[in-house]
N, C-alpha and C. Protein backbone atom coordinates (compact mmCIF):
# COMPACT_ATOMS: atom_id res chain seq x y z
N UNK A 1 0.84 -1.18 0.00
CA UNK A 1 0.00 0.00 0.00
C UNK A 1 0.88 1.24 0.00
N UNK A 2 0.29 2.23 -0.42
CA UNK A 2 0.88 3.57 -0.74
C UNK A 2 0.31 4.29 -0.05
N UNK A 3 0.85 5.08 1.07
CA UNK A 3 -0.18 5.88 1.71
C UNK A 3 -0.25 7.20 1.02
N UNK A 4 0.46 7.62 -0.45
CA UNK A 4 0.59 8.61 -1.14
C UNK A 4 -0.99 8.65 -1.96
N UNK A 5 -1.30 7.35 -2.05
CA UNK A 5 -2.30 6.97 -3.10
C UNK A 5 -3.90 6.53 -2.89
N UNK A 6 -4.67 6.76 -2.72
CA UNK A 6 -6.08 6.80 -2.35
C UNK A 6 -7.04 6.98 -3.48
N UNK A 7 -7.99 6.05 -3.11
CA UNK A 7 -9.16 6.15 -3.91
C UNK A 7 -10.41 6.57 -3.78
N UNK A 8 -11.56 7.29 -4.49
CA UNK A 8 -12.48 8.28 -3.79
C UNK A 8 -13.02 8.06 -2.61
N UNK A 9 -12.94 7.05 -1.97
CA UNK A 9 -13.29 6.78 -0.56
C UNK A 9 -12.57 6.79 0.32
N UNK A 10 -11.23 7.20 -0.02
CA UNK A 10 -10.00 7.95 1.03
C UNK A 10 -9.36 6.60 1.51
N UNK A 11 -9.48 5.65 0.68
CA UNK A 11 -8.72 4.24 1.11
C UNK A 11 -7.38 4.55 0.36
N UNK A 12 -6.40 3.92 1.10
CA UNK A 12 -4.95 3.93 0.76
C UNK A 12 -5.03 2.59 -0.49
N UNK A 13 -4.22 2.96 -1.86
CA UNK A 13 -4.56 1.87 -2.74
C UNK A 13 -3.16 1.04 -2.89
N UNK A 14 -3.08 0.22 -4.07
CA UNK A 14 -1.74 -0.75 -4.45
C UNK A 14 -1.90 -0.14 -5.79
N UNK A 15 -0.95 0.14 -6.93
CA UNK A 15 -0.98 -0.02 -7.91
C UNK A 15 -0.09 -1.15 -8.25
N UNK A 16 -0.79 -2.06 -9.48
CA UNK A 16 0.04 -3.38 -9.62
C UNK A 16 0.35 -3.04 -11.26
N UNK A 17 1.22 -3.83 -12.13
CA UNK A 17 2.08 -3.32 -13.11
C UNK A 17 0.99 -3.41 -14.08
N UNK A 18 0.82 -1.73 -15.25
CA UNK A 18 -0.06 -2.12 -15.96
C UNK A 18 -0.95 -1.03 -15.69
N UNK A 19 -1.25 -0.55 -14.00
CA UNK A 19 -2.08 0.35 -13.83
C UNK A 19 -1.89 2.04 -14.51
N UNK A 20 -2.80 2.44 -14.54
CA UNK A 20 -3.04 4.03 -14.30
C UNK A 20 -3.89 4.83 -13.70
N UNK A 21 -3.39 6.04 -13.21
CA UNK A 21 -4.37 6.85 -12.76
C UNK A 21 -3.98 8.04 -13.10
N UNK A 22 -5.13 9.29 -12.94
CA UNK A 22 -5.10 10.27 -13.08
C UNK A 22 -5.97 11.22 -12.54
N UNK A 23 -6.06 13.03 -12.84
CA UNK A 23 -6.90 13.37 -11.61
C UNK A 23 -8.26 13.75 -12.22
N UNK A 24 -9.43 14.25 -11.15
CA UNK A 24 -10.55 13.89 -11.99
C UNK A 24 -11.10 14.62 -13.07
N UNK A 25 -10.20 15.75 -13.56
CA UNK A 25 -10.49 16.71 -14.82
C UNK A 25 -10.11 15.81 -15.96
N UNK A 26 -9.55 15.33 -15.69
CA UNK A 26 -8.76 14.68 -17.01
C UNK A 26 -10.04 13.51 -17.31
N UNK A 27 -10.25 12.62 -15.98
CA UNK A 27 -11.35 11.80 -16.18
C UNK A 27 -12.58 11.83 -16.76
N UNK A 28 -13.07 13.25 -16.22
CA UNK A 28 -14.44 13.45 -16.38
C UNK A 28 -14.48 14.11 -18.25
N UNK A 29 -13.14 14.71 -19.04
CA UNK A 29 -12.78 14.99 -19.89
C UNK A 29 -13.26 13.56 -20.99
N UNK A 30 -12.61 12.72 -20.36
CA UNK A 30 -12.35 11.53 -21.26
C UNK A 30 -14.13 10.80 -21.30
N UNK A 31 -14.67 10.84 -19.96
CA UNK A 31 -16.05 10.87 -20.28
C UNK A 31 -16.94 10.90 -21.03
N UNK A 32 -16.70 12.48 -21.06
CA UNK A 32 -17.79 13.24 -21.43
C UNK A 32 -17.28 13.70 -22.75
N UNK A 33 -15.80 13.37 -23.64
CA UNK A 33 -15.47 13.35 -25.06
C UNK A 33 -15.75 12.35 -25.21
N UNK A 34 -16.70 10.65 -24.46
CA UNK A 34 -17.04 9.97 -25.38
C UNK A 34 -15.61 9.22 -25.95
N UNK A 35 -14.77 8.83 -24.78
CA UNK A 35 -13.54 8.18 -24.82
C UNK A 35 -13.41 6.68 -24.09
N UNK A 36 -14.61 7.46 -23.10
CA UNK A 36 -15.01 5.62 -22.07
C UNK A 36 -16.05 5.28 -22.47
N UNK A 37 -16.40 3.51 -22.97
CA UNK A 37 -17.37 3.18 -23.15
C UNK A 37 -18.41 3.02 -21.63
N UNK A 38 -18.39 2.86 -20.54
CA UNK A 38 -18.63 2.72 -19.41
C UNK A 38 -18.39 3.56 -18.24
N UNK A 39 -18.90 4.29 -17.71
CA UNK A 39 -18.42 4.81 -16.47
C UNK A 39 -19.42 4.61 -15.15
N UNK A 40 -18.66 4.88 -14.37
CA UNK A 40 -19.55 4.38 -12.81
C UNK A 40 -18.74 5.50 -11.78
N UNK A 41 -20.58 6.47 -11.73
CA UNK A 41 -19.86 7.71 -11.06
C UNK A 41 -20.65 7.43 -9.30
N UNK A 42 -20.62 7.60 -8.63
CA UNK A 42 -21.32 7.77 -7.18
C UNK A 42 -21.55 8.88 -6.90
N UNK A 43 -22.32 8.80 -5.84
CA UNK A 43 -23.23 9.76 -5.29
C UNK A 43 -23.52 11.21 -6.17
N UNK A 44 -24.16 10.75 -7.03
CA UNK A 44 -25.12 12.05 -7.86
C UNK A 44 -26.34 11.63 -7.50
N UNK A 45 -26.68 12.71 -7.93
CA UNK A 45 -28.91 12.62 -8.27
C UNK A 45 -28.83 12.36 -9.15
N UNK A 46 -29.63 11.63 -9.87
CA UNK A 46 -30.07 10.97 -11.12
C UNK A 46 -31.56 12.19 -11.44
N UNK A 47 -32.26 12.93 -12.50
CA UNK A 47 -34.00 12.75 -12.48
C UNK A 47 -34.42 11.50 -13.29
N UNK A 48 -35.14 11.33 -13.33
CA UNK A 48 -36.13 10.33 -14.33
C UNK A 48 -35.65 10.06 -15.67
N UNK A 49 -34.96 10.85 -16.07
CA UNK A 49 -34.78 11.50 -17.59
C UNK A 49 -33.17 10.63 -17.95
N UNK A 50 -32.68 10.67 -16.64
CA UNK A 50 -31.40 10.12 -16.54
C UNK A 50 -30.58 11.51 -16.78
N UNK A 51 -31.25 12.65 -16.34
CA UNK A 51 -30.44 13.64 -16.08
C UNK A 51 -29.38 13.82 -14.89
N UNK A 52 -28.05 13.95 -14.88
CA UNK A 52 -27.36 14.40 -13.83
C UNK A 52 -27.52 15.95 -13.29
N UNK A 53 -28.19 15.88 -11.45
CA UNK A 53 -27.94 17.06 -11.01
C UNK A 53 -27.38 17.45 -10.91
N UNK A 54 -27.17 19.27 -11.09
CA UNK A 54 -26.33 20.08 -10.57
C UNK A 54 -24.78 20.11 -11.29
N UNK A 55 -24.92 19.04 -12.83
CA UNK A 55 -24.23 19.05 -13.79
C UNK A 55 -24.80 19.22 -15.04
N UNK A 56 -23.97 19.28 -16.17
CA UNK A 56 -24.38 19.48 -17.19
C UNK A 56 -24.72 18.49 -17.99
N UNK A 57 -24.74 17.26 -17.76
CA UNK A 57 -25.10 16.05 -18.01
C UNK A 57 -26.27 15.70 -18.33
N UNK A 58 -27.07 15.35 -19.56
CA UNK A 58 -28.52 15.70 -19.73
C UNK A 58 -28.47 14.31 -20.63
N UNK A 59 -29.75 13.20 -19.89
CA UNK A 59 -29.99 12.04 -20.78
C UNK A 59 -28.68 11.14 -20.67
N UNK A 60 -27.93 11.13 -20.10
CA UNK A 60 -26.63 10.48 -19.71
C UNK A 60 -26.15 9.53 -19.26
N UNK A 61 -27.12 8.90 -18.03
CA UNK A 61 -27.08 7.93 -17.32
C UNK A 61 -28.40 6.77 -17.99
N UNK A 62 -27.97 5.92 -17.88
CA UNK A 62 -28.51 4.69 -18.78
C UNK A 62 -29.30 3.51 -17.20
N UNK A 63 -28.72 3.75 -16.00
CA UNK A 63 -28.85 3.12 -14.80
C UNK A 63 -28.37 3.48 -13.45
N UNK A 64 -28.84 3.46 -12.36
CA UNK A 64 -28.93 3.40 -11.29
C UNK A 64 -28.76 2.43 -10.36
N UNK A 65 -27.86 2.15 -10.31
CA UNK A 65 -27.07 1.12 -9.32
C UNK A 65 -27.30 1.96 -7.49
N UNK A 66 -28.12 0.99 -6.80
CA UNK A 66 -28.07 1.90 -5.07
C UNK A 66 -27.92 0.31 -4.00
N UNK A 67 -27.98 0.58 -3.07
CA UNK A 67 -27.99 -0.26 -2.53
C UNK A 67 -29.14 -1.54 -2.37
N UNK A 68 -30.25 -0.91 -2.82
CA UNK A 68 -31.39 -1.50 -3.06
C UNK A 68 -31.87 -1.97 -3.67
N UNK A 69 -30.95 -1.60 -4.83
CA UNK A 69 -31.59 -2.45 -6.45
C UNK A 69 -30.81 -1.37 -7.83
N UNK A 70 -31.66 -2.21 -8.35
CA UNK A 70 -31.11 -1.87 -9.49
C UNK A 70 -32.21 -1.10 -10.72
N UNK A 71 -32.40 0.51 -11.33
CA UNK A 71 -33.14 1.06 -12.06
C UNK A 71 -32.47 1.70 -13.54
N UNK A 72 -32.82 0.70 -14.00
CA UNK A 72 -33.01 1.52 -15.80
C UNK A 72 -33.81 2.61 -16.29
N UNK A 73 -32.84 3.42 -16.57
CA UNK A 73 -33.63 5.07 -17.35
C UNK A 73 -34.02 4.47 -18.59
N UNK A 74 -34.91 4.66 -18.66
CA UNK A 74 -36.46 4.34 -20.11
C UNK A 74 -36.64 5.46 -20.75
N UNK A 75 -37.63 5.06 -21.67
CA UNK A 75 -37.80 6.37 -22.36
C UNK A 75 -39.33 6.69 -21.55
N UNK A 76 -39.55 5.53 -20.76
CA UNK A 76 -41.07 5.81 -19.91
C UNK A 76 -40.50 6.08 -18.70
N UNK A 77 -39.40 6.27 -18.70
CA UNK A 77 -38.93 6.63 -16.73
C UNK A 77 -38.19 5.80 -16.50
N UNK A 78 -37.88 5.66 -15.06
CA UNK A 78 -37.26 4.72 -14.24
C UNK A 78 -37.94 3.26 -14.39
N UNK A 79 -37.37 2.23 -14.58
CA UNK A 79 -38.06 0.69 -14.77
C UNK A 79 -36.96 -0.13 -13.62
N UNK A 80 -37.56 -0.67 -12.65
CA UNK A 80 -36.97 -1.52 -11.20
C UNK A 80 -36.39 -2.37 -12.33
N UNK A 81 -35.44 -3.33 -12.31
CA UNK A 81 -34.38 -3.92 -13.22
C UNK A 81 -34.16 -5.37 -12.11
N UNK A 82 -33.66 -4.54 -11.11
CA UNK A 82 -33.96 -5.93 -9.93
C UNK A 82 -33.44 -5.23 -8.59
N UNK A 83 -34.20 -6.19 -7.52
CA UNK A 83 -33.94 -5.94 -6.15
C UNK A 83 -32.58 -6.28 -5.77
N UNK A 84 -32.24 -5.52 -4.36
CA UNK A 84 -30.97 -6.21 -3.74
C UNK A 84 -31.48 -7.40 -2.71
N UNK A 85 -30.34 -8.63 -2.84
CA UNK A 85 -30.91 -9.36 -1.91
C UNK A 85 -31.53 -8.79 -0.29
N UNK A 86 -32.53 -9.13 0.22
CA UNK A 86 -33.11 -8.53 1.50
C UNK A 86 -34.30 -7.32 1.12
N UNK A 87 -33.80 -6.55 -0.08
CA UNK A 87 -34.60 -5.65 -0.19
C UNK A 87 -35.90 -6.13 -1.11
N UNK A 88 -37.20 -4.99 -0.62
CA UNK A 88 -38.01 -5.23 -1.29
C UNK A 88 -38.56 -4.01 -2.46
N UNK A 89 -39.38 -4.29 -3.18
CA UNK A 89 -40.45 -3.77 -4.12
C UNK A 89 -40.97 -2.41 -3.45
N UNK A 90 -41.57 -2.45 -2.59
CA UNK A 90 -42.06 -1.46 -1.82
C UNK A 90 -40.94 -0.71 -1.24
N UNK A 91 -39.85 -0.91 -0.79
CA UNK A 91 -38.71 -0.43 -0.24
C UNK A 91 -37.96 0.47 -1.12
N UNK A 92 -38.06 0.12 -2.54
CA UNK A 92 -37.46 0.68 -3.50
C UNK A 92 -38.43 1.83 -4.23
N UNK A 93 -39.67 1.42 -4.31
CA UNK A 93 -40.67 2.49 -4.43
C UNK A 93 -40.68 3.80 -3.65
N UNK A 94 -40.61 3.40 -2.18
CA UNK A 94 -40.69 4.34 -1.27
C UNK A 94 -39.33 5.29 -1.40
N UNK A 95 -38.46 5.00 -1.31
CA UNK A 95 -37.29 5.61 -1.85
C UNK A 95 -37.05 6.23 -2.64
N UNK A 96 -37.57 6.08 -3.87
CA UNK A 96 -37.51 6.79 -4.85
C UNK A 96 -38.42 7.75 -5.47
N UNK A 97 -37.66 8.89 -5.40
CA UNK A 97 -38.12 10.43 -5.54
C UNK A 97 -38.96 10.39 -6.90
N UNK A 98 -38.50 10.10 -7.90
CA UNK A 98 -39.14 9.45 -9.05
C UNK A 98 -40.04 8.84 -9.59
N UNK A 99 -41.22 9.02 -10.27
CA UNK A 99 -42.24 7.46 -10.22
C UNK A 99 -41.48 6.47 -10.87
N UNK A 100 -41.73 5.14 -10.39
CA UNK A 100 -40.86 4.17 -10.91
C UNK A 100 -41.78 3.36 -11.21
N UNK A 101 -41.56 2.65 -12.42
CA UNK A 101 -42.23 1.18 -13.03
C UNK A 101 -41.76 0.40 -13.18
N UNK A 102 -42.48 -0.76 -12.33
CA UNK A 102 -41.66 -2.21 -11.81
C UNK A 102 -41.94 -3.43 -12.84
N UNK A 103 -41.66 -3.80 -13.38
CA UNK A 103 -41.74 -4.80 -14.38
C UNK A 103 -42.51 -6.05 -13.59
C-alpha cells in the first residue's frame, strides 16, 4: 500500500504493473469526449430522464445502481431492473423520488 495513493473513498490503494491513474479533470474529460465506453460515477442525483444534477449532463445515465436495487432510465422513466438481496419492491418504491415502473 501507498499511503501517497487513495481512492475516492480515502482508502490507501496498491498499484500493480499495468495500472493508471489520473486526476478527476482529465477523467471526467475523457467521459464526457465519449472516450469511455462505461463509467460508474457515485453519489449524484439521477432525475427520471437520466439527467445528472447540478451538472451538465442531460440524458446520460442509462442506470442506477443503489444499494437496493437496481433502475433503468427508459424512455417511460425509471423501470426496477432488480432488487438487492433482502430488499423489497415497496422499499425501493418508497425511496424513490421518481415514479418508478416495476416490471
Amino acid at each position: 500500500m501507498d499511503p501517497d495513493l487513495i481512492n475516492a473513498g480515502k482508502e490507501t490503494v496498491t498499484v500493480v504493473p499495468g495500472a493508471a491513474f489520473f486526476d478527476s479533470a482529465l477523467s471526467f474529460g475523457m467521459i464526457r469526449g465519449g472516450h469511455i465506453g462505461t463509467a460508474i460515477l457515485g453519489a449524484m442525483q439521477v432525475s427520471a430522464r437520466g439527467d445528472l444534477a447540478n451538472l451538465t449532463g442531460r440524458a446520460c445515465v442509462h442506470r442506477i445502481i443503489t444499494d437496493l436495487g437496481v433502475l433503468d432510465v427508459t424512455d417511460r422513466g425509471l423501470v426496477l431492473a432488480e432488487t438487492a438481496p433482502g430488499a423489497t419492491t415497496e422499499q425501493i418504491v418508497a425511496a424513490t423520488g421518481a415514479a418508478l415502473h416495476v416490471r
